[in-house]
PDB file of N, CA and C in Angstrom:
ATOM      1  N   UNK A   1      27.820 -30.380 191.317  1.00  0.00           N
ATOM      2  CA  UNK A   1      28.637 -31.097 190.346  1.00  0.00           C
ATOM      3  C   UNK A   1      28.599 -32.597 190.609  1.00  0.00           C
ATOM      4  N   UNK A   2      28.943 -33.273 191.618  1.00  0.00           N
ATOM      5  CA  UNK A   2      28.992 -34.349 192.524  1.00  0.00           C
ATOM      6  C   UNK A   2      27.475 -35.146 191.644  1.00  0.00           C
ATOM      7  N   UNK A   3      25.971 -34.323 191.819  1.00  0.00           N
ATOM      8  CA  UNK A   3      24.738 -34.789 191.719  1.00  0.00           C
ATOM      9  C   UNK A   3      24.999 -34.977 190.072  1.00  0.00           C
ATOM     10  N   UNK A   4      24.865 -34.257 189.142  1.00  0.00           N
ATOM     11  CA  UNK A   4      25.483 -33.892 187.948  1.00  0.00           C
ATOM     12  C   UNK A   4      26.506 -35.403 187.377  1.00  0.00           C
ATOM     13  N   UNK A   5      27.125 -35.646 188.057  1.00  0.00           N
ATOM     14  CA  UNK A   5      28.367 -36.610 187.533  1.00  0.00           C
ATOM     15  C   UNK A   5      27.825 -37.885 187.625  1.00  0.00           C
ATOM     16  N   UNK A   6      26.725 -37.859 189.112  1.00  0.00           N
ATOM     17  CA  UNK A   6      26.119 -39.363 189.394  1.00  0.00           C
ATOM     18  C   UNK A   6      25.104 -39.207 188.333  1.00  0.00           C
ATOM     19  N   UNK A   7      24.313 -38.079 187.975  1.00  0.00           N
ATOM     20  CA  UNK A   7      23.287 -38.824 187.028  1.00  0.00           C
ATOM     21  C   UNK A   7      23.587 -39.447 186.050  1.00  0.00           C
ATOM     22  N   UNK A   8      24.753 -38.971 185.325  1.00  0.00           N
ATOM     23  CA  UNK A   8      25.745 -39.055 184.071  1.00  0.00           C
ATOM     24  C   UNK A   8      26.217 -40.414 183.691  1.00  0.00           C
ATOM     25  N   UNK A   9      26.666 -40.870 185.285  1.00  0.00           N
ATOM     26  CA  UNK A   9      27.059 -42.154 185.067  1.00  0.00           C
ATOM     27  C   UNK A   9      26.315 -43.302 185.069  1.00  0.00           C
ATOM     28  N   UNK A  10      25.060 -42.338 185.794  1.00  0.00           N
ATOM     29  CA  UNK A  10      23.539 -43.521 185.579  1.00  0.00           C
ATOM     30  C   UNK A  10      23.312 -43.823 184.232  1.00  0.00           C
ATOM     31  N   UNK A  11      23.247 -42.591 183.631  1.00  0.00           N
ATOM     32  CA  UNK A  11      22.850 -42.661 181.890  1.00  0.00           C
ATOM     33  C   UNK A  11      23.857 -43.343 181.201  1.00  0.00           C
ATOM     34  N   UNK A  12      25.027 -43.915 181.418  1.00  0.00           N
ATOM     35  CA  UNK A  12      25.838 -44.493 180.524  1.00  0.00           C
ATOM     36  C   UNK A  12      25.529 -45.905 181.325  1.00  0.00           C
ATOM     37  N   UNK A  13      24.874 -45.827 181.937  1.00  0.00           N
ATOM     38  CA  UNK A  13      25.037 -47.740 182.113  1.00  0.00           C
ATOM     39  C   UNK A  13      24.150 -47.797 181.413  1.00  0.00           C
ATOM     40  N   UNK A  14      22.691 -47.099 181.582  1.00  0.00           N
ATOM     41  CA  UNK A  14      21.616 -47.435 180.376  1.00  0.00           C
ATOM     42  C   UNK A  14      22.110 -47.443 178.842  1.00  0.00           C
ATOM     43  N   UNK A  15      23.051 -46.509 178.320  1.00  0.00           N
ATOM     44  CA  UNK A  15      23.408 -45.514 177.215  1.00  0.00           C
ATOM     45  C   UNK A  15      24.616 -45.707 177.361  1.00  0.00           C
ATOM     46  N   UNK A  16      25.300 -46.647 177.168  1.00  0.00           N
ATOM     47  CA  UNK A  16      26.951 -47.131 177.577  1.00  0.00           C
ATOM     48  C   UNK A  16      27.828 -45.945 175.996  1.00  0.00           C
ATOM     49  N   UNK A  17      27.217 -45.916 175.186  1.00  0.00           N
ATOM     50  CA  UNK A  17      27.734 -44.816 173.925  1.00  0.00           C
ATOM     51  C   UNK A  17      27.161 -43.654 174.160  1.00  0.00           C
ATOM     52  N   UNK A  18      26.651 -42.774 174.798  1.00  0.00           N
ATOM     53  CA  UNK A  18      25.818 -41.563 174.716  1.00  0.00           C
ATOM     54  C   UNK A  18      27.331 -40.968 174.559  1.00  0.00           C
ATOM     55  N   UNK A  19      27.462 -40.035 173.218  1.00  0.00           N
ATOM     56  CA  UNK A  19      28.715 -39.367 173.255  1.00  0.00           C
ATOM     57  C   UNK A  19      28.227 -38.219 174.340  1.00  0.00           C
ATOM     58  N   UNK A  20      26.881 -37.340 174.247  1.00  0.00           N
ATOM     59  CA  UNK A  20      26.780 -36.486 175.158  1.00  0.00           C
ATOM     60  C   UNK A  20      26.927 -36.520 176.119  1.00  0.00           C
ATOM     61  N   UNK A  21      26.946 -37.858 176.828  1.00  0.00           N
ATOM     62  CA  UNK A  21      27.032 -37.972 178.297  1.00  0.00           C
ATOM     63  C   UNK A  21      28.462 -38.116 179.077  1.00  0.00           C
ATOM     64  N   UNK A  22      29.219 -38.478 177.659  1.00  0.00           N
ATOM     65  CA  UNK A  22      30.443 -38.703 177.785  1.00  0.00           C
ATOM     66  C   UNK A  22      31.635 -37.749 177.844  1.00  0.00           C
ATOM     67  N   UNK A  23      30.430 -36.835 176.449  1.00  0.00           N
ATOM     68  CA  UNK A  23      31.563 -35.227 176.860  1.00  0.00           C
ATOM     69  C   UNK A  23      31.223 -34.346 178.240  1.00  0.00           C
ATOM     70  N   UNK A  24      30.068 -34.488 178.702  1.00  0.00           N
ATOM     71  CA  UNK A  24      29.550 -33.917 179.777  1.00  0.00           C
ATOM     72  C   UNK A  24      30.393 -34.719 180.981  1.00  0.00           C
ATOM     73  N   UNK A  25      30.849 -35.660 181.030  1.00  0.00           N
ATOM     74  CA  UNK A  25      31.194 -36.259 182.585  1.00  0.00           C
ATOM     75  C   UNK A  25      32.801 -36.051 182.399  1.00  0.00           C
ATOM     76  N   UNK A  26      33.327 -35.935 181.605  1.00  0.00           N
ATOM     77  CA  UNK A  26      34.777 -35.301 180.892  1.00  0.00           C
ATOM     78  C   UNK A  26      35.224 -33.788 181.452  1.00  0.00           C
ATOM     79  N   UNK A  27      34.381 -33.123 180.769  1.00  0.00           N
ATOM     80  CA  UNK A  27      33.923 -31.343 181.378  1.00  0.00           C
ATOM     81  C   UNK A  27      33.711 -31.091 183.169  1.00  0.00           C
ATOM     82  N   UNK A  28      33.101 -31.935 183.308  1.00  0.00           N
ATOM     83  CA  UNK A  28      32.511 -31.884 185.129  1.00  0.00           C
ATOM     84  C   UNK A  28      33.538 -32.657 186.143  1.00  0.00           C
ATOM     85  N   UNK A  29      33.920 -33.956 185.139  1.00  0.00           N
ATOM     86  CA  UNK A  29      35.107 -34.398 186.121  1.00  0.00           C
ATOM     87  C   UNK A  29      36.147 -33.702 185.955  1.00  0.00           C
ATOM     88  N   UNK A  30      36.767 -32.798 185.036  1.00  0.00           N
ATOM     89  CA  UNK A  30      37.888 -32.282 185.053  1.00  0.00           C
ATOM     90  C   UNK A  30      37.726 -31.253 186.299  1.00  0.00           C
ATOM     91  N   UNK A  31      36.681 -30.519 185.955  1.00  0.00           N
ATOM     92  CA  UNK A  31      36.094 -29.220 186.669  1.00  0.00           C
ATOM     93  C   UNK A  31      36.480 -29.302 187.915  1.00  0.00           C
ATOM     94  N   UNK A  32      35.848 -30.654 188.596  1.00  0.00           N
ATOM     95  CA  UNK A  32      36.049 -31.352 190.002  1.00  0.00           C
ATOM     96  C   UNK A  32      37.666 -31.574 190.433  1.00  0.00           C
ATOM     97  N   UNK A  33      38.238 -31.712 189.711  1.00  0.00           N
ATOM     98  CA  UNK A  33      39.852 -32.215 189.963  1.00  0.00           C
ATOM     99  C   UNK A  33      39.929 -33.490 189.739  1.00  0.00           C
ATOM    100  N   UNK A  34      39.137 -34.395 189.397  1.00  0.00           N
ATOM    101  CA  UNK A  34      39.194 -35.881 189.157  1.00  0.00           C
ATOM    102  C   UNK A  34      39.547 -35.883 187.703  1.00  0.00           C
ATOM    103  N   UNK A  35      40.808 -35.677 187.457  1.00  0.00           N
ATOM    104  CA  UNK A  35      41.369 -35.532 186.174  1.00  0.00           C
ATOM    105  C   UNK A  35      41.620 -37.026 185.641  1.00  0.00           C
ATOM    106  N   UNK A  36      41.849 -37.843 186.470  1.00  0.00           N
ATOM    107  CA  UNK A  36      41.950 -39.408 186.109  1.00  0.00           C
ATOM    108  C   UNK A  36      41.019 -39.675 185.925  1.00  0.00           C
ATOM    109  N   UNK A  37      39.544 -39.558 186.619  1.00  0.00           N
ATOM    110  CA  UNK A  37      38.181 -40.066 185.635  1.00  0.00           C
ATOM    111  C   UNK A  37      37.708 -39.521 184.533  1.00  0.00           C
ATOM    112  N   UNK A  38      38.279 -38.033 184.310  1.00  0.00           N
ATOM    113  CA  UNK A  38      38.175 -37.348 183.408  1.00  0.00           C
ATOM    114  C   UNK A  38      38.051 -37.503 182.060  1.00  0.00           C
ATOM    115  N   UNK A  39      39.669 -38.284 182.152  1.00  0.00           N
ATOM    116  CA  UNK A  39      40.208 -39.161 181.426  1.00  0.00           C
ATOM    117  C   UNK A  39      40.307 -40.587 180.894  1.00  0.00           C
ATOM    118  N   UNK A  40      39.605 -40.991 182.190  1.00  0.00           N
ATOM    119  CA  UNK A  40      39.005 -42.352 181.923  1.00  0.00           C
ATOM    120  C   UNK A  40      37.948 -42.156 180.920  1.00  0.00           C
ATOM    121  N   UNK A  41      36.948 -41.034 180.978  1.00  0.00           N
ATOM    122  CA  UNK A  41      35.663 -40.583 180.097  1.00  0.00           C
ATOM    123  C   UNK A  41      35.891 -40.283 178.532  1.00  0.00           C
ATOM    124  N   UNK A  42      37.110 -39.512 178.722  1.00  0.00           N
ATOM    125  CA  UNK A  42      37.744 -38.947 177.435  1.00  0.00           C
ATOM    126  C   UNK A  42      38.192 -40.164 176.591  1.00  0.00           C
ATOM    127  N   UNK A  43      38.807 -41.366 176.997  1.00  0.00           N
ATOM    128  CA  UNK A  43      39.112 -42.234 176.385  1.00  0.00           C
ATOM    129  C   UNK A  43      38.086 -42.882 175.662  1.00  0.00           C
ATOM    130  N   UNK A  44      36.785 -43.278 176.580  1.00  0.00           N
ATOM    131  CA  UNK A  44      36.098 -44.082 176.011  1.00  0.00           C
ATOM    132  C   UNK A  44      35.090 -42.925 175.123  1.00  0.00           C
ATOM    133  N   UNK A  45      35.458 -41.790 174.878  1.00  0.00           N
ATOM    134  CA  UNK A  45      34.482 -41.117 174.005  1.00  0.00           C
ATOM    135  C   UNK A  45      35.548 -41.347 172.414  1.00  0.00           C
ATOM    136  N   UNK A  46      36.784 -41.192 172.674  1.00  0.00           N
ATOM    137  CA  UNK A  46      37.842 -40.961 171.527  1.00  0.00           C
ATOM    138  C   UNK A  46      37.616 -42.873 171.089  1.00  0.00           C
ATOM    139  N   UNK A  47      37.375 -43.629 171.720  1.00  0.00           N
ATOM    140  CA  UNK A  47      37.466 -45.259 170.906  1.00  0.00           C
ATOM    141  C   UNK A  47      35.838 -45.064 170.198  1.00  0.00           C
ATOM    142  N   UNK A  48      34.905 -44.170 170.238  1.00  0.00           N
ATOM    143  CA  UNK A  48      33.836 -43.996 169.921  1.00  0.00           C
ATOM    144  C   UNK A  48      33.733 -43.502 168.540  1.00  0.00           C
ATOM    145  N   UNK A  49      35.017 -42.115 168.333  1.00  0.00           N
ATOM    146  CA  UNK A  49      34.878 -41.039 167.795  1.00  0.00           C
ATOM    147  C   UNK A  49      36.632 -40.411 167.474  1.00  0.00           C
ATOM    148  N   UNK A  50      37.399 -41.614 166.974  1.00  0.00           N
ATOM    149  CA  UNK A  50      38.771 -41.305 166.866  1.00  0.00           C
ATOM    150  C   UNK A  50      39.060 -39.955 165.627  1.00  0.00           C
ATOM    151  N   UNK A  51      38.213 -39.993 165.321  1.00  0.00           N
ATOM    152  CA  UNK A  51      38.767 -38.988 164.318  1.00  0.00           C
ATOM    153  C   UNK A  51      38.211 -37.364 164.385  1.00  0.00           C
ATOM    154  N   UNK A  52      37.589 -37.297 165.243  1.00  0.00           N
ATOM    155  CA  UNK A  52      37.310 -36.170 165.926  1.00  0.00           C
ATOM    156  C   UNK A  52      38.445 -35.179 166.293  1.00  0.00           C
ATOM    157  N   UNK A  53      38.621 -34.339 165.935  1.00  0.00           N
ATOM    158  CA  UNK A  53      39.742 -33.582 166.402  1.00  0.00           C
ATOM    159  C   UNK A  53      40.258 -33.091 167.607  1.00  0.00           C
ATOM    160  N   UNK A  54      38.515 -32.291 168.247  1.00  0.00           N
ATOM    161  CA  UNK A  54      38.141 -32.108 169.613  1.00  0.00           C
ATOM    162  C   UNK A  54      38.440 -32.800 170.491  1.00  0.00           C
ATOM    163  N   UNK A  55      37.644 -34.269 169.861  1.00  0.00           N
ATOM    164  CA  UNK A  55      38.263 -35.183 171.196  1.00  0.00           C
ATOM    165  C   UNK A  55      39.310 -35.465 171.457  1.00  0.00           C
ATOM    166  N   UNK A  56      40.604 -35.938 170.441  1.00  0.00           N
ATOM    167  CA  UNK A  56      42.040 -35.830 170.183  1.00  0.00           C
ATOM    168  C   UNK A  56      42.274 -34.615 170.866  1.00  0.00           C
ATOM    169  N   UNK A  57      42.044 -33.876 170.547  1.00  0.00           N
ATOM    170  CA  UNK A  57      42.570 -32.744 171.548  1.00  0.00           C
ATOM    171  C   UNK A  57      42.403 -32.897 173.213  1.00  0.00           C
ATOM    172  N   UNK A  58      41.129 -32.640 173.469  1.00  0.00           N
ATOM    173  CA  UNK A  58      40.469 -33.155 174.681  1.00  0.00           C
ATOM    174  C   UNK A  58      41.435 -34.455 175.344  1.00  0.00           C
ATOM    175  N   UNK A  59      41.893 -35.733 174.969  1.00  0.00           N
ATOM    176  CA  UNK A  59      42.319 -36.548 175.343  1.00  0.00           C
ATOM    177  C   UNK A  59      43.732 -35.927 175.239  1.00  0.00           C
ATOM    178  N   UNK A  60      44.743 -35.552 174.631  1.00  0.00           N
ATOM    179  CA  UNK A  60      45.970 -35.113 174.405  1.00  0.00           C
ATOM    180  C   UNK A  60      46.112 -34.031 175.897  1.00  0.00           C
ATOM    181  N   UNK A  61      44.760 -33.251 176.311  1.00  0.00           N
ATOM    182  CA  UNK A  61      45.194 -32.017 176.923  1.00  0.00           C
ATOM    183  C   UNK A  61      45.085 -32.902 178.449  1.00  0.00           C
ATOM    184  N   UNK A  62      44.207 -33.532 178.252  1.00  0.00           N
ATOM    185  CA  UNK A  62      44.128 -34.558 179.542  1.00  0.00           C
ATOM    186  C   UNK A  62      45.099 -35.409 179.925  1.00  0.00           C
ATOM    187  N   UNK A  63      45.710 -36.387 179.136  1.00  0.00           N
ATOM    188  CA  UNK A  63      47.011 -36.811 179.264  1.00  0.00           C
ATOM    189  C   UNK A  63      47.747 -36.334 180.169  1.00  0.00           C
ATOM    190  N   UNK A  64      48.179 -35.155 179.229  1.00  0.00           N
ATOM    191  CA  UNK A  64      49.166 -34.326 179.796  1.00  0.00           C
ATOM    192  C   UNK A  64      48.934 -33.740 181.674  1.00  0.00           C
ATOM    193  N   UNK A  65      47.720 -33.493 181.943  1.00  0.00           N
ATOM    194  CA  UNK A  65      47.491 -33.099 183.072  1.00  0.00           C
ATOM    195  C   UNK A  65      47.813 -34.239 184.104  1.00  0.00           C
ATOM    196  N   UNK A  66      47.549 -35.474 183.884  1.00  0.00           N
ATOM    197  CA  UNK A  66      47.156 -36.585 184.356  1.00  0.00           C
ATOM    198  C   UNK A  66      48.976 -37.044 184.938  1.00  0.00           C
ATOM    199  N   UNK A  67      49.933 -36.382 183.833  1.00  0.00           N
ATOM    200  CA  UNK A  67      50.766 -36.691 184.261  1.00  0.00           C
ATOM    201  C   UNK A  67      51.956 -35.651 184.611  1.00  0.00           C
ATOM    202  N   UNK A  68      51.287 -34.615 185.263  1.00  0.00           N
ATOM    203  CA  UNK A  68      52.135 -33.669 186.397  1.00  0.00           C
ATOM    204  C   UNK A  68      52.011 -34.672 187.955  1.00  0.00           C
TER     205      UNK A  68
END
């Protein structure tokens, strides 16, 4: 997961919008317990893609985790 997350974040410095890369490091950081980068990911996919429902969701369910 760890290898996975670093390539991810390689590809968004090249690909700073790749929504795929964005829902993928969202999915893997949650997975990991890094629910705050998770979320850091989720944000910048939802200023991409606000009207997405998924992602609204996705960011809403993250929130919430972020703040137990």
């Amino acid at each position: 997961t760890g290898a996975a997350i670093k390539t991810l974040q390689g590809n968004l410095t090249q690909h700073p919008y790749d929504r795929d890369s964005l829902a993928a490091l969202v999915s893997l950081c949650d997975q990991a317990g890094k629910s705050l980068e998770a979320l850091k990911y989720a944000q910048r996919l939802y200023e991409l893609d606000p009207e997405n429902p998924q992602v609204r969701q996705m960011l809403k369910t993250l929130n919430g985790q972020s703040r137990r």
